[in-house]
C-alpha atoms as a PDB file:
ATOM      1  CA  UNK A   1      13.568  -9.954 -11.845  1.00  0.00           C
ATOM      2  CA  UNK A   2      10.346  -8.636 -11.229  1.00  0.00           C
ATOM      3  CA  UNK A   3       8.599  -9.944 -14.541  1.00  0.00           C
ATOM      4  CA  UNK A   4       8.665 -13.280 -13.130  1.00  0.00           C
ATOM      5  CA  UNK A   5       7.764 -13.020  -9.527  1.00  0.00           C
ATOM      6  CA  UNK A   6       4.747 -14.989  -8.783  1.00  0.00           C
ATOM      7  CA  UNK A   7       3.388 -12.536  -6.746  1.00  0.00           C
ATOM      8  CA  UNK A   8       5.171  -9.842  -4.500  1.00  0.00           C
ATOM      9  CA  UNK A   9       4.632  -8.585  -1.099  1.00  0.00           C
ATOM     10  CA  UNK A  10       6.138  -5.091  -0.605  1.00  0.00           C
ATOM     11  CA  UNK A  11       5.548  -1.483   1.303  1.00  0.00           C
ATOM     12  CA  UNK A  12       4.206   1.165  -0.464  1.00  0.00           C
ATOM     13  CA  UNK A  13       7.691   2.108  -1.929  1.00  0.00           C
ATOM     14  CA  UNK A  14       8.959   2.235  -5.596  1.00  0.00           C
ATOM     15  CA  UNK A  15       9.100  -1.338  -5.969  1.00  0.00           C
ATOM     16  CA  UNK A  16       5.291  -1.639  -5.391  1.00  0.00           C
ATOM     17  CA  UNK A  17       5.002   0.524  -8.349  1.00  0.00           C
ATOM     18  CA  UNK A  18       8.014  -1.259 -10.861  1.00  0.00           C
ATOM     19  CA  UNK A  19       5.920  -4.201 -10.217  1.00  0.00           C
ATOM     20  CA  UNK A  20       2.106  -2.797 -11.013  1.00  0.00           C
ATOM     21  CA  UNK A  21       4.529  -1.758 -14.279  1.00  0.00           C
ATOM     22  CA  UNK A  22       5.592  -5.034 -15.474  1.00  0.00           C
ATOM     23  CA  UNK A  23       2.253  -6.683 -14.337  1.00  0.00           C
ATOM     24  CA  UNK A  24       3.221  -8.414 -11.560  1.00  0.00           C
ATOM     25  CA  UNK A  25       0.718  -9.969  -8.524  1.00  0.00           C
ATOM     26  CA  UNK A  26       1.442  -7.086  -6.174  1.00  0.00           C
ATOM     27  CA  UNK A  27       0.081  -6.714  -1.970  1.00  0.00           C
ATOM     28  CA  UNK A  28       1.278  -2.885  -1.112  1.00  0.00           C
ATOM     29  CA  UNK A  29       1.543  -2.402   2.458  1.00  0.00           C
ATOM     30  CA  UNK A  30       0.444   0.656   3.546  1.00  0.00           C
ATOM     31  CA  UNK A  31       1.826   2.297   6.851  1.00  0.00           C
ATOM     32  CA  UNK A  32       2.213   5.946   6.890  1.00  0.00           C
ATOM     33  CA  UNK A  33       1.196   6.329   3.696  1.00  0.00           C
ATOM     34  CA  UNK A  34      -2.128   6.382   1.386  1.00  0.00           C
ATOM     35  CA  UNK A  35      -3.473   4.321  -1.330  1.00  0.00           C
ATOM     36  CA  UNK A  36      -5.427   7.490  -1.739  1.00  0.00           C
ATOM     37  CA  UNK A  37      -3.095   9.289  -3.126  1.00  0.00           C
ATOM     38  CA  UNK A  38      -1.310   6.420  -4.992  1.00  0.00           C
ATOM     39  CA  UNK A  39      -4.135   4.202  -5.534  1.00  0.00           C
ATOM     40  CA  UNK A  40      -5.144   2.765  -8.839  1.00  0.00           C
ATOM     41  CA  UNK A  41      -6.839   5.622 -10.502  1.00  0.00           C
ATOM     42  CA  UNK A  42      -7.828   5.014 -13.894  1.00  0.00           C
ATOM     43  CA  UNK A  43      -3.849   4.563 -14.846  1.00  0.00           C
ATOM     44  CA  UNK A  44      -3.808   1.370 -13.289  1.00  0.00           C
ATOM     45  CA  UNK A  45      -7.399   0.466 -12.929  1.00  0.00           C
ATOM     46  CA  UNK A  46      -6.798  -3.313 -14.358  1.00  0.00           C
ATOM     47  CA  UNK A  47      -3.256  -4.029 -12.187  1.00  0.00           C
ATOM     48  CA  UNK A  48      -3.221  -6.781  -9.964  1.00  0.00           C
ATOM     49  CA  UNK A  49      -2.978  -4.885  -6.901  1.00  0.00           C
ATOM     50  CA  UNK A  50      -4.448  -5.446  -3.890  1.00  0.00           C
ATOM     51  CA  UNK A  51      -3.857  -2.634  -0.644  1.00  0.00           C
ATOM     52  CA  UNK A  52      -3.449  -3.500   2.869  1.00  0.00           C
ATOM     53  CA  UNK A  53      -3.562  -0.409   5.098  1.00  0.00           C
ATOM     54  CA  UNK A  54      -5.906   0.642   7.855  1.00  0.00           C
ATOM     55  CA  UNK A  55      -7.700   4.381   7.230  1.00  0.00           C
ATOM     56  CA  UNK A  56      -8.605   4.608  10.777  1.00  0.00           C
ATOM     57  CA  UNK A  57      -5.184   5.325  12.528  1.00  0.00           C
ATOM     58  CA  UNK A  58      -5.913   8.109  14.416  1.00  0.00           C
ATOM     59  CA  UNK A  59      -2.371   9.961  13.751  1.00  0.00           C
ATOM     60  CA  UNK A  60      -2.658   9.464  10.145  1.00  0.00           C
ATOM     61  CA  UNK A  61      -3.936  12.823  10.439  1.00  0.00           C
ATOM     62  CA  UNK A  62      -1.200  14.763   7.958  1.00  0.00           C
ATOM     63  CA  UNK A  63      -2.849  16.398   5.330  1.00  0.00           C
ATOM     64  CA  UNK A  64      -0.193  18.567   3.311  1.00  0.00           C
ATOM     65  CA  UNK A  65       0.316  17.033  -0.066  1.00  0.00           C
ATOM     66  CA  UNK A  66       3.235  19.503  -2.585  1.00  0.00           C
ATOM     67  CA  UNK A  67       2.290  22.546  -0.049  1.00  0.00           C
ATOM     68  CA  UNK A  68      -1.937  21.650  -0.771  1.00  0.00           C
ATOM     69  CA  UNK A  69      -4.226  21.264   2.155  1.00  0.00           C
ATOM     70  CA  UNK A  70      -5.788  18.035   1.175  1.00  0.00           C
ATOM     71  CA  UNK A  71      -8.457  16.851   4.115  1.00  0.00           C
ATOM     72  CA  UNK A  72      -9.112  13.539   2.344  1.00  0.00           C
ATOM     73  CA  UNK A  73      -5.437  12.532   2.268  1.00  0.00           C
ATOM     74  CA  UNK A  74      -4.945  10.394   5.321  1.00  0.00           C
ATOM     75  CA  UNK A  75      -1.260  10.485   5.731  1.00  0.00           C
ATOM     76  CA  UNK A  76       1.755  10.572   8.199  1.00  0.00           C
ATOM     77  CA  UNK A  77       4.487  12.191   7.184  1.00  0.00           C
ATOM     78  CA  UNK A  78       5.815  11.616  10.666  1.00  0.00           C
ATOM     79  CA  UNK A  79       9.618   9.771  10.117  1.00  0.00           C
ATOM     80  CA  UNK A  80      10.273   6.541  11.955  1.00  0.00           C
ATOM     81  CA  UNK A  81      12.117   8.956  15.300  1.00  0.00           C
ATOM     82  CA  UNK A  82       9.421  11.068  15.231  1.00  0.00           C
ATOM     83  CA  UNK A  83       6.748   8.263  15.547  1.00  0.00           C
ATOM     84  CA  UNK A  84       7.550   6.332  18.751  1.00  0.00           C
ATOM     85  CA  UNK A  85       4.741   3.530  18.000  1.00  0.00           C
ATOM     86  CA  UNK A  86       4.145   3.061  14.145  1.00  0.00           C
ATOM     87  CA  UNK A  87       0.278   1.679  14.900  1.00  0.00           C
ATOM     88  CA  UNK A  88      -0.197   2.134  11.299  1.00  0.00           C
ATOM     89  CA  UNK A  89       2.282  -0.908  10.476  1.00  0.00           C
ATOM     90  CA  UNK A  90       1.303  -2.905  13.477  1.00  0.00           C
ATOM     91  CA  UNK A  91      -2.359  -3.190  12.461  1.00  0.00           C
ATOM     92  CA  UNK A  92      -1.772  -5.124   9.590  1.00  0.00           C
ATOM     93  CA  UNK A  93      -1.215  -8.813  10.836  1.00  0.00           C
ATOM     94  CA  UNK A  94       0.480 -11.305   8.759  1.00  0.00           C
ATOM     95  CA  UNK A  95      -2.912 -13.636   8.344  1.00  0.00           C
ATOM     96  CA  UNK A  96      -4.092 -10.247   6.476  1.00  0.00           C
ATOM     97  CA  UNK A  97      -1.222 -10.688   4.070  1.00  0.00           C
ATOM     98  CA  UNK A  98      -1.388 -14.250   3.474  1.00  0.00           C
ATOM     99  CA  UNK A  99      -5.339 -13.900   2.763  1.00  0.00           C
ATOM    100  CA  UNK A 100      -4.596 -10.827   0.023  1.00  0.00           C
ATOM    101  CA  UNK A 101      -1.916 -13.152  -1.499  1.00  0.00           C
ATOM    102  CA  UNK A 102      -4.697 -16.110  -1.566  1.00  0.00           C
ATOM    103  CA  UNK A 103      -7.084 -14.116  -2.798  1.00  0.00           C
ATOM    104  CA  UNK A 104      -5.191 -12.442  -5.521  1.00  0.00           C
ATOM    105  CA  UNK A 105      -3.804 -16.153  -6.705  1.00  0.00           C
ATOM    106  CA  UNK A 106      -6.820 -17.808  -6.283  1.00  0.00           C
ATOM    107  CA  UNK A 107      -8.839 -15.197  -8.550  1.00  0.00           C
ATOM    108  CA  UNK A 108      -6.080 -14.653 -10.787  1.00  0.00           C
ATOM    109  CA  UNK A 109      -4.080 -18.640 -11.136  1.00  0.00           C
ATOM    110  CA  UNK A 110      -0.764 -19.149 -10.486  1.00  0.00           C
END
């Protein structure tokens, strides 16, 4: 199913990563989470992946990764009772996501 999606528009789950797998046009939307610790590396430095998130929500401020301190992380591991206004997810507008999907079919063709 995946392997021939045009394009797909997803959070920063599993599928976001089955798609950068079969090579699929893929916009990650990032709440809670960080591209910085999932981000493209040198694994999947030539994906079509393009990361909508925004690094300065102030309670993204988590910074425990497998029981490491990790200042850099920029994270909420907060769950969705514990947070009673996800900022993180309202920040990124829809016109954001319909300019990354432009973007990555423009530069890449349909």
């Amino acid at each position: 199913l995946l392997s021939r999606a045009s394009f797909l528009v997803c959070p920063d789950t599993g599928v976001a990563h089955l798609a950068r797998l079969v090579g699929v046009r893929t916009v990650a939307i990032y709440g809670p989470g960080s591209p910085i610790s999932t981000g493209p590396g040198r694994f999947w430095a030539g994906s079509r992946f393009k990361v909508l998130w925004d690094p300065d929500v102030p309670c993204r401020d988590q910074q425990l990764l497998f029981e490491r301190q990790l200042p850099w992380m920029r994270q909420c591991w907060r769950s969705v009772t514990e947070c009673g206004d996800p900022v993180c997810i309202r920040r990124i507008d829809v016109q954001s996501v319909i300019s990354a999907i432009d973007s990555m079919v423009t530069s890449t063709g349909r």
